[in-house]
N, C-alpha and C. Protein backbone atom coordinates (compact mmCIF):
# COMPACT_ATOMS: atom_id res chain seq x y z
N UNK A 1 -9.42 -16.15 -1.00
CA UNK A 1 -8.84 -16.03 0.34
C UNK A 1 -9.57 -14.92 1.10
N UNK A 2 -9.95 -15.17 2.08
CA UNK A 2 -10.58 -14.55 2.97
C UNK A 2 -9.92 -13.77 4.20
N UNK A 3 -8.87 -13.29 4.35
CA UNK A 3 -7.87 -12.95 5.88
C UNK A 3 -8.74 -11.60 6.62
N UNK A 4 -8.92 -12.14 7.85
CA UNK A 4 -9.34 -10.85 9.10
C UNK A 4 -8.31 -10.28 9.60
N UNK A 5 -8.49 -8.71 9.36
CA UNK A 5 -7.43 -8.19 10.26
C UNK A 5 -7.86 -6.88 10.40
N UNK A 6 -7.33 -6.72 11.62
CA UNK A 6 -7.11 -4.86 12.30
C UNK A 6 -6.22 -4.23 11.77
N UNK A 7 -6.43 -2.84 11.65
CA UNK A 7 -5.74 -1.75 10.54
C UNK A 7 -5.58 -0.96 11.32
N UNK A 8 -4.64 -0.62 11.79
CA UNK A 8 -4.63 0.36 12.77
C UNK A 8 -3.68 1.80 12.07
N UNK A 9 -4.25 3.13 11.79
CA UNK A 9 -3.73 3.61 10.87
C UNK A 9 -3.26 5.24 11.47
N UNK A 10 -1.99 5.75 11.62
CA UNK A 10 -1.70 6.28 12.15
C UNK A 10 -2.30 7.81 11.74
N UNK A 11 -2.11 8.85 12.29
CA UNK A 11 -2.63 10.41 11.80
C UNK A 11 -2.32 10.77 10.64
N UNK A 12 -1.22 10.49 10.17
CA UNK A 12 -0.88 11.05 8.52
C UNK A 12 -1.32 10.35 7.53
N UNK A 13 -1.78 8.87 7.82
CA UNK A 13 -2.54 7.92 7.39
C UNK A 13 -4.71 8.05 7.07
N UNK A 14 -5.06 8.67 8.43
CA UNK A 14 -6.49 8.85 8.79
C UNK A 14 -6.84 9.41 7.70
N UNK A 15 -6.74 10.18 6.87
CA UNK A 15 -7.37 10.82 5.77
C UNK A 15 -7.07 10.56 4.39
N UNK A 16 -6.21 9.32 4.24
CA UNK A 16 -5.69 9.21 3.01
C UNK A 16 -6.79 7.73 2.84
N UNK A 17 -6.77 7.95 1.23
CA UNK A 17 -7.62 6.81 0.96
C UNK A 17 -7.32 5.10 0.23
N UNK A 18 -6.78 4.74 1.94
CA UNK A 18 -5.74 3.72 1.92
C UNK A 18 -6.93 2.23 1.52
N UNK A 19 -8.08 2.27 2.43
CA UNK A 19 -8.83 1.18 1.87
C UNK A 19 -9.41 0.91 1.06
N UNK A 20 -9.82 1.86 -0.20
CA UNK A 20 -10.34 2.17 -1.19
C UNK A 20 -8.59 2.28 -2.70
N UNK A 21 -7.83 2.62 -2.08
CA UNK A 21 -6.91 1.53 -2.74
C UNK A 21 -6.16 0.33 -3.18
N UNK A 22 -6.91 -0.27 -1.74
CA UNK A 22 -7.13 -1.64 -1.84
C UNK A 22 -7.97 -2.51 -3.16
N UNK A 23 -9.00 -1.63 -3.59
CA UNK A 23 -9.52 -2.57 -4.49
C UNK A 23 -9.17 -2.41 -6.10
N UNK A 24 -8.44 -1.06 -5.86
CA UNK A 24 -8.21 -0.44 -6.86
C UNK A 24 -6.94 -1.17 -7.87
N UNK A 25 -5.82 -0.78 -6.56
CA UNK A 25 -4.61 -1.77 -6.72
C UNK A 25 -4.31 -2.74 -6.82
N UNK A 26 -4.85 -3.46 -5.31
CA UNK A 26 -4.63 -5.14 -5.59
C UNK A 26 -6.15 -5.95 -5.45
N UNK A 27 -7.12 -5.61 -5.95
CA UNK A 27 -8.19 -6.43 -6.64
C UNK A 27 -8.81 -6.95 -5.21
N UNK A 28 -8.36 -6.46 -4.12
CA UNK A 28 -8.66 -6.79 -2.80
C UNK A 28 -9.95 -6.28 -2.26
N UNK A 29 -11.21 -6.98 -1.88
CA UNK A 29 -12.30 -6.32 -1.65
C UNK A 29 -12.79 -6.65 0.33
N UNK A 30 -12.78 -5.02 0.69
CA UNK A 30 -12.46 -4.92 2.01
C UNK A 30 -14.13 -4.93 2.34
N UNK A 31 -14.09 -6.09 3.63
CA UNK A 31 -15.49 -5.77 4.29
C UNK A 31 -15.38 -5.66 5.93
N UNK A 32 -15.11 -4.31 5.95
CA UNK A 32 -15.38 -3.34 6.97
C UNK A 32 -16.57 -4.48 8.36
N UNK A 33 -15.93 -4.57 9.28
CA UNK A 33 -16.80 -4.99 10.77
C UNK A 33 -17.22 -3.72 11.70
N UNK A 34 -15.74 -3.40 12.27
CA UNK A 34 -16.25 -2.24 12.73
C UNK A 34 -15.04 -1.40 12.55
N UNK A 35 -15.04 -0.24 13.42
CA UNK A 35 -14.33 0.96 13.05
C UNK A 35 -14.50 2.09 14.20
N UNK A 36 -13.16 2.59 14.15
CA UNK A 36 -13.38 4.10 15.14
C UNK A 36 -12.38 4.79 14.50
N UNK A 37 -12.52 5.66 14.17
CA UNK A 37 -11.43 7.00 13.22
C UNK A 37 -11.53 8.31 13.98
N UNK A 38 -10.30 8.55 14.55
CA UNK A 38 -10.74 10.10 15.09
C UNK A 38 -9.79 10.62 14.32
N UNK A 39 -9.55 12.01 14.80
CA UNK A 39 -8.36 12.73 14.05
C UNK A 39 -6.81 12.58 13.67
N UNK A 40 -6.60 11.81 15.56
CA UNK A 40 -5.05 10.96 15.85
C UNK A 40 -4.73 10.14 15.50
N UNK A 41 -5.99 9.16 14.96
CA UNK A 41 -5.29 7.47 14.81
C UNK A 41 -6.77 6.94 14.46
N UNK A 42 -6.94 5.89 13.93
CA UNK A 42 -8.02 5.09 13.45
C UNK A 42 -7.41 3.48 13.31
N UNK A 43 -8.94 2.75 13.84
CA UNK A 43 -8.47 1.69 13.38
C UNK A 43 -9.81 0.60 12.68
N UNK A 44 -9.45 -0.45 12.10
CA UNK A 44 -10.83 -0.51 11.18
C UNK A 44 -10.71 -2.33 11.62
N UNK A 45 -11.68 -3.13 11.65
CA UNK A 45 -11.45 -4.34 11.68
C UNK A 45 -12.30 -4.88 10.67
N UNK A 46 -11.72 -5.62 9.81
CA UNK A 46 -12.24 -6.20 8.34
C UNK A 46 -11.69 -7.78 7.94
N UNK A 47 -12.80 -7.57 6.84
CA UNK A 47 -11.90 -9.12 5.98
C UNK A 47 -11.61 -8.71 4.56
N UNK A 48 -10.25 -8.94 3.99
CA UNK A 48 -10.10 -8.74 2.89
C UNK A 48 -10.35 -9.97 1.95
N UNK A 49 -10.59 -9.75 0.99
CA UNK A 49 -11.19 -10.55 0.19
C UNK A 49 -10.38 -10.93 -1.15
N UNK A 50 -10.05 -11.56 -1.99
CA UNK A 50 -9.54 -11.66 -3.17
C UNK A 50 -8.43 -12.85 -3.29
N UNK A 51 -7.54 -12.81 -4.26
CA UNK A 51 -6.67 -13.73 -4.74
C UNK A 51 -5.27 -13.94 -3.50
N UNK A 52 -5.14 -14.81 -2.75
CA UNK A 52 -4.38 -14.97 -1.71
C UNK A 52 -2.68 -14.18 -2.08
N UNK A 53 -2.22 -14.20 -3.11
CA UNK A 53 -1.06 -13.58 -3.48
C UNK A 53 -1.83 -12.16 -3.33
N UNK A 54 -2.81 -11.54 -3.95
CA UNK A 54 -3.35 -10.03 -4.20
C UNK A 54 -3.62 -9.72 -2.80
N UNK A 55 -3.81 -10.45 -2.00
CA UNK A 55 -4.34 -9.97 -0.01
C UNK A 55 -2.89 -10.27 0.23
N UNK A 56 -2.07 -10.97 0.08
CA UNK A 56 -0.52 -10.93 0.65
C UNK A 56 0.13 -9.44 0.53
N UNK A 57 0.00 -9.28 -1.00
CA UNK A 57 0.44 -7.81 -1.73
C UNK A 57 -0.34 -6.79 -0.80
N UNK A 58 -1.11 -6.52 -0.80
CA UNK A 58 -2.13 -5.06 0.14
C UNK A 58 -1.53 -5.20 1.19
N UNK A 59 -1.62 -6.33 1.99
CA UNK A 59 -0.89 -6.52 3.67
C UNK A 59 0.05 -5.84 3.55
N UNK A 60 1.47 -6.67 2.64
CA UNK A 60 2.71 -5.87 2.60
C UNK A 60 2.80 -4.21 2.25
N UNK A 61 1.94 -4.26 1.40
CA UNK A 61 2.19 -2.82 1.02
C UNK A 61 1.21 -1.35 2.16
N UNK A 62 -0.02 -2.07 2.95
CA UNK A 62 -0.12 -1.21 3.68
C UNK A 62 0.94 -0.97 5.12
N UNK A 63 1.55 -2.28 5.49
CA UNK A 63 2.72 -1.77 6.17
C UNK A 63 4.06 -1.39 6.01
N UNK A 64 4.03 -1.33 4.61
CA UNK A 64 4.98 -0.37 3.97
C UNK A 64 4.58 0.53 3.89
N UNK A 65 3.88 1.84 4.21
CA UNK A 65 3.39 2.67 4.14
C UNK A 65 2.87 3.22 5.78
N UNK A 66 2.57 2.54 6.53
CA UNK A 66 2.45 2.59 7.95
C UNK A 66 1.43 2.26 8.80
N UNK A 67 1.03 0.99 7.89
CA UNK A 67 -0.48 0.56 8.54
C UNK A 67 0.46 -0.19 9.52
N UNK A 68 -0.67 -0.44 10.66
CA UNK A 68 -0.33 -1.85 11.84
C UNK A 68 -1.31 -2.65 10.99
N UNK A 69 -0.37 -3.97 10.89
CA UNK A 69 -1.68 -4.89 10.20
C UNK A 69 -1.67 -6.05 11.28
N UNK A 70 -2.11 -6.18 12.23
CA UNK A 70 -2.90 -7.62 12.94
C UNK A 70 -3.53 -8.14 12.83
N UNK A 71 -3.26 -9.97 12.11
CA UNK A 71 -4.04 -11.03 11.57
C UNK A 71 -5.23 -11.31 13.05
N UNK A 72 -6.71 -11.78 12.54
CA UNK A 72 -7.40 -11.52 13.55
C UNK A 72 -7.78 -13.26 13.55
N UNK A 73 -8.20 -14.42 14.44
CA UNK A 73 -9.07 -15.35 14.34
C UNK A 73 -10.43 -14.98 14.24
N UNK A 74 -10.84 -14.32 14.52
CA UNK A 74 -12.65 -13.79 14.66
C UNK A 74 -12.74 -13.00 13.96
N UNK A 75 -13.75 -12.28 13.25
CA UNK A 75 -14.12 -10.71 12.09
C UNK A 75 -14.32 -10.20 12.88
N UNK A 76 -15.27 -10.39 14.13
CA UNK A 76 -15.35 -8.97 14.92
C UNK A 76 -14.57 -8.63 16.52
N UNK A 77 -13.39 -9.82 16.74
CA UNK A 77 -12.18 -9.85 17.79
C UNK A 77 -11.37 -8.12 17.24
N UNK A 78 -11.40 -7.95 18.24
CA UNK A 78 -10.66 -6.15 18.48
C UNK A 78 -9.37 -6.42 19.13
């Protein structure tokens, strides 16, 4: 399963190493389009990659935690 989406990740979020637990945790392999991270807020537009239940699991669990997750039609639609 392949899903595009925007990560939009709030300030207490920006420095924690939320996409790199992605592959760790749920076997989910993130490919980064583009990106802007400042100090306040960041947001990343990608495709996650892996077992459609294991990309369901990361979704849920980064907005349990306080990601914005917006499903994208395009990889590089902002």
């Amino acid at each position: 399963m392949n899903d595009r989406v925007r990560l939009t990740f709030p300030a207490d979020l920006v420095r924690q190493p939320v996409i790199g637990q992605l592959s760790v945790r749920f076997g989910v392999m993130p490919n980064i389009r583009r990106a802007d991270v400042s100090d306040d807020v960041g947001w990343i537009v990608c495709e996650l990659d892996g077992e459609p239940a294991a990309v369901a699991a990361a979704i849920a669990w980064m907005q349990e935690i306080g990601v914005d997750v917006d499903q994208l039609a395009h990889p590089l639609e902002s």
